[in-house]
PDB file of N, CA and C in Angstrom:
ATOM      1  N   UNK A   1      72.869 141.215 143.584  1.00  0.00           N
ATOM      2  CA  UNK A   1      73.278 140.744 142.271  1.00  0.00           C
ATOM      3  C   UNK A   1      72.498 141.541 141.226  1.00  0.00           C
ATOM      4  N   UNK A   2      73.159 142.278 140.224  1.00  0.00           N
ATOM      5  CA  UNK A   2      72.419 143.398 138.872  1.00  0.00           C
ATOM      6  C   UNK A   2      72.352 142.311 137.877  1.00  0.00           C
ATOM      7  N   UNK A   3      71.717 142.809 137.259  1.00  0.00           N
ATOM      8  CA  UNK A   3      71.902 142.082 135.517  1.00  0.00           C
ATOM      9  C   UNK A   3      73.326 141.868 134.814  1.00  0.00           C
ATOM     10  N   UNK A   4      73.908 142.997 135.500  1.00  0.00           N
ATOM     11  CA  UNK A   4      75.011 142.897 134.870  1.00  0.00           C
ATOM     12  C   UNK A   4      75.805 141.327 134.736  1.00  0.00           C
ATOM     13  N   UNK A   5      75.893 141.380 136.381  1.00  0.00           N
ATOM     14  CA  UNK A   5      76.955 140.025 136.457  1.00  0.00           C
ATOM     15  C   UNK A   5      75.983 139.200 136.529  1.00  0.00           C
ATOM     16  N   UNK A   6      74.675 138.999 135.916  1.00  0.00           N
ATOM     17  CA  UNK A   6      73.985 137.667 135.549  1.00  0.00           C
ATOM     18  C   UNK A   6      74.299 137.390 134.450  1.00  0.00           C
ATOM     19  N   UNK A   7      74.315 138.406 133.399  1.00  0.00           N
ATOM     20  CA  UNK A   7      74.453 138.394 131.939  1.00  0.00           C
ATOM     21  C   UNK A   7      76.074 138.060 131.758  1.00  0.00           C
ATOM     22  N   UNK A   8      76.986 138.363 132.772  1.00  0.00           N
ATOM     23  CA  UNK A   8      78.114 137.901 132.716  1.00  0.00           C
ATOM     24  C   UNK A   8      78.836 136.538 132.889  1.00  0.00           C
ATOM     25  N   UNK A   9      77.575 135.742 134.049  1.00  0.00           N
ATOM     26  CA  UNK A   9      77.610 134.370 134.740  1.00  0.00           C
ATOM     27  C   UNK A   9      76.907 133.853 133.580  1.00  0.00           C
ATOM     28  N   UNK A  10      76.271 134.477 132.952  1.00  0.00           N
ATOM     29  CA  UNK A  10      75.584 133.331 131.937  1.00  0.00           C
ATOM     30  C   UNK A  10      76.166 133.320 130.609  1.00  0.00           C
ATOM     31  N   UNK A  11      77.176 134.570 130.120  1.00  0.00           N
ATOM     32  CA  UNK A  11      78.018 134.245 129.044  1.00  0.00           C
ATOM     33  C   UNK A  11      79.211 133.602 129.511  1.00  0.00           C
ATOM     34  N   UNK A  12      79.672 133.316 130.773  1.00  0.00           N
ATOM     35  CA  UNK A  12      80.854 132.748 131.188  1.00  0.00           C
ATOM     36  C   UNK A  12      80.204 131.147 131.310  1.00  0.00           C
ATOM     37  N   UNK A  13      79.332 130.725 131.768  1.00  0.00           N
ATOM     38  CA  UNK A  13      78.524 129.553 131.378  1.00  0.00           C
ATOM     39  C   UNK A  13      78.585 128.945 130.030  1.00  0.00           C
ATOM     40  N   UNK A  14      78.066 129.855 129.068  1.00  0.00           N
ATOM     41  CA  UNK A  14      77.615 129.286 127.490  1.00  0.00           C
ATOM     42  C   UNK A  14      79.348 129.280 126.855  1.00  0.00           C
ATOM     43  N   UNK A  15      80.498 129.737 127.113  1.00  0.00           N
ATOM     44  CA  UNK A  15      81.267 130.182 126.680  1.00  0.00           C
ATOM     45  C   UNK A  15      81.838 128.349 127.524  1.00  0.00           C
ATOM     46  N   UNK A  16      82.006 128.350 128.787  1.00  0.00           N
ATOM     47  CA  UNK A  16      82.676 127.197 129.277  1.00  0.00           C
ATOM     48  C   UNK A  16      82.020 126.033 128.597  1.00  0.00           C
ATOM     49  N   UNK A  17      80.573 126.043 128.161  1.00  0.00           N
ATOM     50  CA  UNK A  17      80.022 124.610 127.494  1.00  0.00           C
ATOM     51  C   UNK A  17      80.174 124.379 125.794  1.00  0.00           C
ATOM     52  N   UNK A  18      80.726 125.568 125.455  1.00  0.00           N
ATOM     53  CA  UNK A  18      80.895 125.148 124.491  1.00  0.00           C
ATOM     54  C   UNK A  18      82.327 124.761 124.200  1.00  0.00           C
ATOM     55  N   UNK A  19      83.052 125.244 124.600  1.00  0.00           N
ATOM     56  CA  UNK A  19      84.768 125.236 125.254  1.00  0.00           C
ATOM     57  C   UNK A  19      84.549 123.759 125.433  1.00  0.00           C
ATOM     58  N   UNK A  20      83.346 122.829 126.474  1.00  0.00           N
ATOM     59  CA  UNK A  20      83.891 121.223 126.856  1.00  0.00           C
ATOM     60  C   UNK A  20      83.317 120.819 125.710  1.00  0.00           C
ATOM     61  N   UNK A  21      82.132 121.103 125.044  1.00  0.00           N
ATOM     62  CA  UNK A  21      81.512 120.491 124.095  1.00  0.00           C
ATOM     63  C   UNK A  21      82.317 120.318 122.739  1.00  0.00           C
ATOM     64  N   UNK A  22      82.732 121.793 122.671  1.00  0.00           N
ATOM     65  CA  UNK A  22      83.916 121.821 120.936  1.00  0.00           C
ATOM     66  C   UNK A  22      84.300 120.243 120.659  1.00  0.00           C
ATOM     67  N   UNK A  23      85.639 119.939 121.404  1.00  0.00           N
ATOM     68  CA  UNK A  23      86.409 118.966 120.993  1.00  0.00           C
ATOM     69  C   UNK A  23      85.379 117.386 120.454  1.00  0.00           C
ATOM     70  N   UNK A  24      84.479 117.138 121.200  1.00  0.00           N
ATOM     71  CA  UNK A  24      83.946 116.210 121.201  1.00  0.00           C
ATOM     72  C   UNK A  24      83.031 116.240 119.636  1.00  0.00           C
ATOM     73  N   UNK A  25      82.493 117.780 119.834  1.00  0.00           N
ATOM     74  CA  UNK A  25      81.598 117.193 118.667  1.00  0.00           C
ATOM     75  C   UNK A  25      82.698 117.863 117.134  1.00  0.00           C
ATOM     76  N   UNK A  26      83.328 118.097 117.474  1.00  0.00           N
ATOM     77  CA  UNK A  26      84.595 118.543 116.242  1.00  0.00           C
ATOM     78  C   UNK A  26      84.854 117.035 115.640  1.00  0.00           C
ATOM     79  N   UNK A  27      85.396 116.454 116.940  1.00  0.00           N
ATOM     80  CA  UNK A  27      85.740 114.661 116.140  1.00  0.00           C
ATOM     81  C   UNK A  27      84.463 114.329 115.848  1.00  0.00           C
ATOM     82  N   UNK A  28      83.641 114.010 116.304  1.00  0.00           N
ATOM     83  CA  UNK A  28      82.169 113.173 115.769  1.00  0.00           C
ATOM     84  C   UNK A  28      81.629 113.868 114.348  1.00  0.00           C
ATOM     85  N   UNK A  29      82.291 115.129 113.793  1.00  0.00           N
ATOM     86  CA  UNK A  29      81.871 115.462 112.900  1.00  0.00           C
ATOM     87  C   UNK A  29      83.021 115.664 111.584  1.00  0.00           C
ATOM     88  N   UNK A  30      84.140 115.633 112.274  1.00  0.00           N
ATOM     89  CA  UNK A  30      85.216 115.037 111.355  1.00  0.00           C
ATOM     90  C   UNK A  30      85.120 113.693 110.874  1.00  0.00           C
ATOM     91  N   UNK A  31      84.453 112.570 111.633  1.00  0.00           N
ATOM     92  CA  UNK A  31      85.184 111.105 111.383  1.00  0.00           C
ATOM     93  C   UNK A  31      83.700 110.816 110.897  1.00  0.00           C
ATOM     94  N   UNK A  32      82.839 111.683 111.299  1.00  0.00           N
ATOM     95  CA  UNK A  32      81.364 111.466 109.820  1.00  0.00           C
ATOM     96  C   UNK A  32      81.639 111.944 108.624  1.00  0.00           C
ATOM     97  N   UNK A  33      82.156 113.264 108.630  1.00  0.00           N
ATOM     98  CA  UNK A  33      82.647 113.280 107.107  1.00  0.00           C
ATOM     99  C   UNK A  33      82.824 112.549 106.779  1.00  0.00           C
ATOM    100  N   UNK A  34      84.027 111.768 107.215  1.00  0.00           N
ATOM    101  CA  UNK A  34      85.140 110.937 106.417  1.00  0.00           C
ATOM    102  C   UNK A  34      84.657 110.001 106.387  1.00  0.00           C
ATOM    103  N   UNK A  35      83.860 109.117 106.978  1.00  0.00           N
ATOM    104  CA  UNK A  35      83.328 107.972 106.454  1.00  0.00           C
ATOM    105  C   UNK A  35      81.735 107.889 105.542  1.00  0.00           C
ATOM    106  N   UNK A  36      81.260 109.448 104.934  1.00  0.00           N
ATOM    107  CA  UNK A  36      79.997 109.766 104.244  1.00  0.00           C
ATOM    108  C   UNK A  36      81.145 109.985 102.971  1.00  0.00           C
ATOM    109  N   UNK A  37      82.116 110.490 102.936  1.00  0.00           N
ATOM    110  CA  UNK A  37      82.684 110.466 101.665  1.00  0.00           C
ATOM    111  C   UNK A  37      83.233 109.157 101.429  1.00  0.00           C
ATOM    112  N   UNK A  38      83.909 108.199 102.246  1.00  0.00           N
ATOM    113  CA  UNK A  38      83.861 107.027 101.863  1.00  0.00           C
ATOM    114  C   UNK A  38      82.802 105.798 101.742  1.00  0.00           C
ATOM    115  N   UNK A  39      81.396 105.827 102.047  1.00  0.00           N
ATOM    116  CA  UNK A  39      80.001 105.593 101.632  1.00  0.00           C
ATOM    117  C   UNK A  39      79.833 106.225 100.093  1.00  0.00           C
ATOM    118  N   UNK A  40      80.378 107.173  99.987  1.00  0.00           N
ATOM    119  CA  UNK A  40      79.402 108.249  98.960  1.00  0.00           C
ATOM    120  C   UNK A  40      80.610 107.687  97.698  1.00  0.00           C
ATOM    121  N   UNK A  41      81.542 107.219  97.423  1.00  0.00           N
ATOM    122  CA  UNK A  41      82.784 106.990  96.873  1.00  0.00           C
ATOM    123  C   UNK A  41      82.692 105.243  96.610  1.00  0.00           C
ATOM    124  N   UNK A  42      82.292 104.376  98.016  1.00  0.00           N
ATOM    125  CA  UNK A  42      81.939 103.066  97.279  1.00  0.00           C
ATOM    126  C   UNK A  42      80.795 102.390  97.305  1.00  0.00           C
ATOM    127  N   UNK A  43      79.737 103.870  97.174  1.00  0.00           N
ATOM    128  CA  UNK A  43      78.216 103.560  97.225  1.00  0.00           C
ATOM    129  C   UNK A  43      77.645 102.419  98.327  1.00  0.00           C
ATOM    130  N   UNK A  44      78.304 102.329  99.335  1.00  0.00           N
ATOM    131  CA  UNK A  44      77.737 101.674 100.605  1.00  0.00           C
ATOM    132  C   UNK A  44      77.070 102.059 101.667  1.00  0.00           C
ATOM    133  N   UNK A  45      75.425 102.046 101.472  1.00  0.00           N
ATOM    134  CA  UNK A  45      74.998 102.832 102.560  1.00  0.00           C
ATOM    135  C   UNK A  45      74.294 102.103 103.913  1.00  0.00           C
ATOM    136  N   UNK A  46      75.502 101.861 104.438  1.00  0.00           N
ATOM    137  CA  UNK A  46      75.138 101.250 105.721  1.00  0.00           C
ATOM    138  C   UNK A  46      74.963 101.922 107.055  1.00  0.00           C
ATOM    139  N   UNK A  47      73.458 101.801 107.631  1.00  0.00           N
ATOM    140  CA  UNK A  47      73.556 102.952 108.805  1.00  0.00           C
ATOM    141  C   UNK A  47      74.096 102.674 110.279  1.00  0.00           C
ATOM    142  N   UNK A  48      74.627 101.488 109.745  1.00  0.00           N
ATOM    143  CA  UNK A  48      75.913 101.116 111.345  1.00  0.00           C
ATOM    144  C   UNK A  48      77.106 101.718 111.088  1.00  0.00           C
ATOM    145  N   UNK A  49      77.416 101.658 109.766  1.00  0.00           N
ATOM    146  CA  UNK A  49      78.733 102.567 109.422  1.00  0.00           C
ATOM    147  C   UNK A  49      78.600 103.361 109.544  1.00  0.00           C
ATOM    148  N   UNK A  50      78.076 104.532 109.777  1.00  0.00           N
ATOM    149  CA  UNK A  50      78.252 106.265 109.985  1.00  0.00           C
ATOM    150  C   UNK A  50      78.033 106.129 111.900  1.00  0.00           C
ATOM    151  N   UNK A  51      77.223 105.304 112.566  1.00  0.00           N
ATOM    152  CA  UNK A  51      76.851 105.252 113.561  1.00  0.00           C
ATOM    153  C   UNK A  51      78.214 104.906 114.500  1.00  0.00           C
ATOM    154  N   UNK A  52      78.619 103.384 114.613  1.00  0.00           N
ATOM    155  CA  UNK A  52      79.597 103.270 115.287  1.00  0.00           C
ATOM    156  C   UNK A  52      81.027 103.973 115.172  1.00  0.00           C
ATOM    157  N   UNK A  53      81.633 103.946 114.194  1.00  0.00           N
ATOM    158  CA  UNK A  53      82.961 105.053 113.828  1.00  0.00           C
ATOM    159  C   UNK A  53      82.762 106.466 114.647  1.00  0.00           C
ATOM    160  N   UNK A  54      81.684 107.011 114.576  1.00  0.00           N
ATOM    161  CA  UNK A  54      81.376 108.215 115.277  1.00  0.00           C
ATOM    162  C   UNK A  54      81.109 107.862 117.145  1.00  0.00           C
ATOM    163  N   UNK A  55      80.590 107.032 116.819  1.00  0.00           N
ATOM    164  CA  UNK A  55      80.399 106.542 118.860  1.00  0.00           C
ATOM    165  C   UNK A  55      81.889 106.274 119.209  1.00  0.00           C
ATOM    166  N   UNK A  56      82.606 105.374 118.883  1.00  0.00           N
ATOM    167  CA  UNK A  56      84.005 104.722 118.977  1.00  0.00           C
ATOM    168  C   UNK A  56      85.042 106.135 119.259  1.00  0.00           C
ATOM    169  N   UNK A  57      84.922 107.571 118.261  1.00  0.00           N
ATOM    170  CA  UNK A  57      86.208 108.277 117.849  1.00  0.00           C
ATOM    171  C   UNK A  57      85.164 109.684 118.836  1.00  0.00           C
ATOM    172  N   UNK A  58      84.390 109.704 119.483  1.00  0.00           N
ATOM    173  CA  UNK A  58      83.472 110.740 120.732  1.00  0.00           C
ATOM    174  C   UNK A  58      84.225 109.909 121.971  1.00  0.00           C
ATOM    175  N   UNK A  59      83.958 108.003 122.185  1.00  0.00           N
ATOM    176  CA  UNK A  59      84.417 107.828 122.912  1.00  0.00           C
ATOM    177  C   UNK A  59      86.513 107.897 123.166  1.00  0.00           C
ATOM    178  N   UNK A  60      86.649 107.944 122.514  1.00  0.00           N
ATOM    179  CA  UNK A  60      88.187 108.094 122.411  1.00  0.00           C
ATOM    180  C   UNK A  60      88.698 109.680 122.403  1.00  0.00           C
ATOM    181  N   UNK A  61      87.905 110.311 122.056  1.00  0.00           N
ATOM    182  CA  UNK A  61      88.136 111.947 122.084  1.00  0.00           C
ATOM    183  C   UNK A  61      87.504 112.262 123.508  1.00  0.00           C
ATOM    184  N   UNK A  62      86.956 111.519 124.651  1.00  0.00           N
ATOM    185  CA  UNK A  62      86.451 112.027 125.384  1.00  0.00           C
ATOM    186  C   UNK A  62      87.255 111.310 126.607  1.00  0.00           C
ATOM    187  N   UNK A  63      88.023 110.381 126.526  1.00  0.00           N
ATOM    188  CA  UNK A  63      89.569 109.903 126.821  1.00  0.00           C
ATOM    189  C   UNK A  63      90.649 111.065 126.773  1.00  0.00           C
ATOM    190  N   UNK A  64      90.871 111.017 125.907  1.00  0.00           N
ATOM    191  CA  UNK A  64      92.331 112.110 125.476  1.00  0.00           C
ATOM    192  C   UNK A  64      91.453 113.596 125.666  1.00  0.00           C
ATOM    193  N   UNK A  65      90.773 113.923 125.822  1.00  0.00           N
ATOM    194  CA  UNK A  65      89.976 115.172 125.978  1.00  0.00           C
ATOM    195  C   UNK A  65      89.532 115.315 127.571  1.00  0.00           C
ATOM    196  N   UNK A  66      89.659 114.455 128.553  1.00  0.00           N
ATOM    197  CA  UNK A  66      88.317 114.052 129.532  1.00  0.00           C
ATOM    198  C   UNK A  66      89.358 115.057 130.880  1.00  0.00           C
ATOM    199  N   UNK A  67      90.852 114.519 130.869  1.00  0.00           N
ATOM    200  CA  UNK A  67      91.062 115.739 132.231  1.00  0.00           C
ATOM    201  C   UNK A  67      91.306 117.058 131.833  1.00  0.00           C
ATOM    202  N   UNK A  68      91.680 117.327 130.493  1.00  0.00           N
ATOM    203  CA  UNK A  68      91.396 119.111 130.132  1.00  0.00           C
ATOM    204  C   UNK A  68      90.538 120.005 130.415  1.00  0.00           C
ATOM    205  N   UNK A  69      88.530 118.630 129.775  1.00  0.00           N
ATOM    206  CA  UNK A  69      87.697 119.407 130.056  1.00  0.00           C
ATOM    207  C   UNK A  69      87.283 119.353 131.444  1.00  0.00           C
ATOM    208  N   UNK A  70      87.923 118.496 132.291  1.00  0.00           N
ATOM    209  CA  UNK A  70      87.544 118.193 133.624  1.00  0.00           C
ATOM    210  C   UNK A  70      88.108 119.421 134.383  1.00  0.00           C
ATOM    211  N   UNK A  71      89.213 119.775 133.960  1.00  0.00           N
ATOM    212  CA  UNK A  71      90.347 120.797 134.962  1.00  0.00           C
ATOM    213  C   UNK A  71      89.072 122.639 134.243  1.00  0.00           C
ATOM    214  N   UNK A  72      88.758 122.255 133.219  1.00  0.00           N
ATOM    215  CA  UNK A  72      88.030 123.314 133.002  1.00  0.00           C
ATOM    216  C   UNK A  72      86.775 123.905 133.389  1.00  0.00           C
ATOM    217  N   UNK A  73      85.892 122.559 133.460  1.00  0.00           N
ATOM    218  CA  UNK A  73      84.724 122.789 134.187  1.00  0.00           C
ATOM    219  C   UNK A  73      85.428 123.158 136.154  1.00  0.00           C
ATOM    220  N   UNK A  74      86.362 121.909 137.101  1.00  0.00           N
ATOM    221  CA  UNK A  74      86.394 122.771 138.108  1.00  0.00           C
ATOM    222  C   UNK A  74      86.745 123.997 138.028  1.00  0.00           C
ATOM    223  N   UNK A  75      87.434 124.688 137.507  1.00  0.00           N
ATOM    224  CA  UNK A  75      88.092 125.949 137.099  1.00  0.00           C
ATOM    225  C   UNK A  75      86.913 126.810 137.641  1.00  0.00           C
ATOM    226  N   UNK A  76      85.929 126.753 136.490  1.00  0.00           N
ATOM    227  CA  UNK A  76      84.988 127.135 136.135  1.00  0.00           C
ATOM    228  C   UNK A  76      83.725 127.472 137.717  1.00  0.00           C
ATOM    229  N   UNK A  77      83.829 126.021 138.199  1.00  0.00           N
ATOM    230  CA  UNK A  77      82.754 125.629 139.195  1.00  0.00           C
ATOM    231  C   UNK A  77      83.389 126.631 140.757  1.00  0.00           C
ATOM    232  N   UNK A  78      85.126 126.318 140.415  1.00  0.00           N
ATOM    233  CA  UNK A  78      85.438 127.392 141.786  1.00  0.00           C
ATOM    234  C   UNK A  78      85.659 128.276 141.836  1.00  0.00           C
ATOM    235  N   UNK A  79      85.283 128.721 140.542  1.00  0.00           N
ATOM    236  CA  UNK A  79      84.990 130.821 140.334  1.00  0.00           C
ATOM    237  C   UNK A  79      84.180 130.695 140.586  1.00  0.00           C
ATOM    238  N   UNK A  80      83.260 130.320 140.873  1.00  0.00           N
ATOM    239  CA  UNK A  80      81.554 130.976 140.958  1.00  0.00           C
ATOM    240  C   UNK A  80      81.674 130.534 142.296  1.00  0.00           C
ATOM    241  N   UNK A  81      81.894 129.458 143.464  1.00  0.00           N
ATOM    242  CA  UNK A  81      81.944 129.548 144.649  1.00  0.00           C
ATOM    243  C   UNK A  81      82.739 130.617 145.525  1.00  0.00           C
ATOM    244  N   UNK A  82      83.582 130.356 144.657  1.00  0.00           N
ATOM    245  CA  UNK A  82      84.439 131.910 145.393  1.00  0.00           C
ATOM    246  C   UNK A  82      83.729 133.072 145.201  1.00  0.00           C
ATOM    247  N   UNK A  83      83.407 133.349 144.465  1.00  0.00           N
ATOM    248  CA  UNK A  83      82.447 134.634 143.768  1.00  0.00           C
ATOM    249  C   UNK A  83      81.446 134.982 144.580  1.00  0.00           C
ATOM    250  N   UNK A  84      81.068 133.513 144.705  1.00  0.00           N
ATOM    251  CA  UNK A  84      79.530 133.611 145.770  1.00  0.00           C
ATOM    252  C   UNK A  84      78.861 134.736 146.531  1.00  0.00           C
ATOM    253  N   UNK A  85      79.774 134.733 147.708  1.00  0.00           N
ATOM    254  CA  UNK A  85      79.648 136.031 148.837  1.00  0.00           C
ATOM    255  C   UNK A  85      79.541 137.212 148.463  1.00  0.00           C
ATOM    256  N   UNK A  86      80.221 137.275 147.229  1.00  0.00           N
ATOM    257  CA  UNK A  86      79.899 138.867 146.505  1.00  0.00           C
ATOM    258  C   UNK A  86      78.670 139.172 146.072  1.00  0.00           C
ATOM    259  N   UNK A  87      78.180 138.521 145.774  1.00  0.00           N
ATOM    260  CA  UNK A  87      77.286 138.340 144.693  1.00  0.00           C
ATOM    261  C   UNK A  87      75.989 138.368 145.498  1.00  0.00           C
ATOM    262  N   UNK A  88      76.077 137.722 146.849  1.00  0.00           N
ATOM    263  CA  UNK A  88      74.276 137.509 147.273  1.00  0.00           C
ATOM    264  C   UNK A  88      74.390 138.934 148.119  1.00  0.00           C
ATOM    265  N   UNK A  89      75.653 140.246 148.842  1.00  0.00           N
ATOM    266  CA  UNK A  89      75.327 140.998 149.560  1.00  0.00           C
ATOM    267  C   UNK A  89      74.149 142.114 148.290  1.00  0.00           C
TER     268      UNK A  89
END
């Protein structure tokens, strides 16, 4: 195994975690906006309100998100087993 295809296994790594990570923290940071501009609009600063809306719409994005990133990570997990044998001669 060269540097090469380490530096390749490890941008194909950072590239797949951010690929499962995106969606999740895209909503948790959409549905904070939207409820810091509606805090910031009827001056209510409650720190359960920014907290749960964001837990609730991660857990629901990670529902409707959960066999995409699932089919992506195996994807992911049975390239590198297959790969394997190449890699340790």
């Amino acid at each position: 195994m060269n540097v090469g295809t380490v530096i390749q296994l490890s941008q194909q790594a950072v590239w797949t975690v951010a690929l499962l990570a995106g969606p999740l923290l895209l909503v948790g940071l959409l549905v904070g906006l939207v409820v810091s501009i509606l805090q910031a609009t009827t001056q209510i600063n409650e720190q359960t309100l920014t907290f749960l809306p964001k837990m609730a719409a991660v857990l629901v994005a990670g529902v409707v998100f959960g066999p995409w990133m699932l089919t992506q990570l195996i994807d992911f997990t049975r390239g590198l087993i297959i790969n394997m044998p190449g890699w340790v001669r």
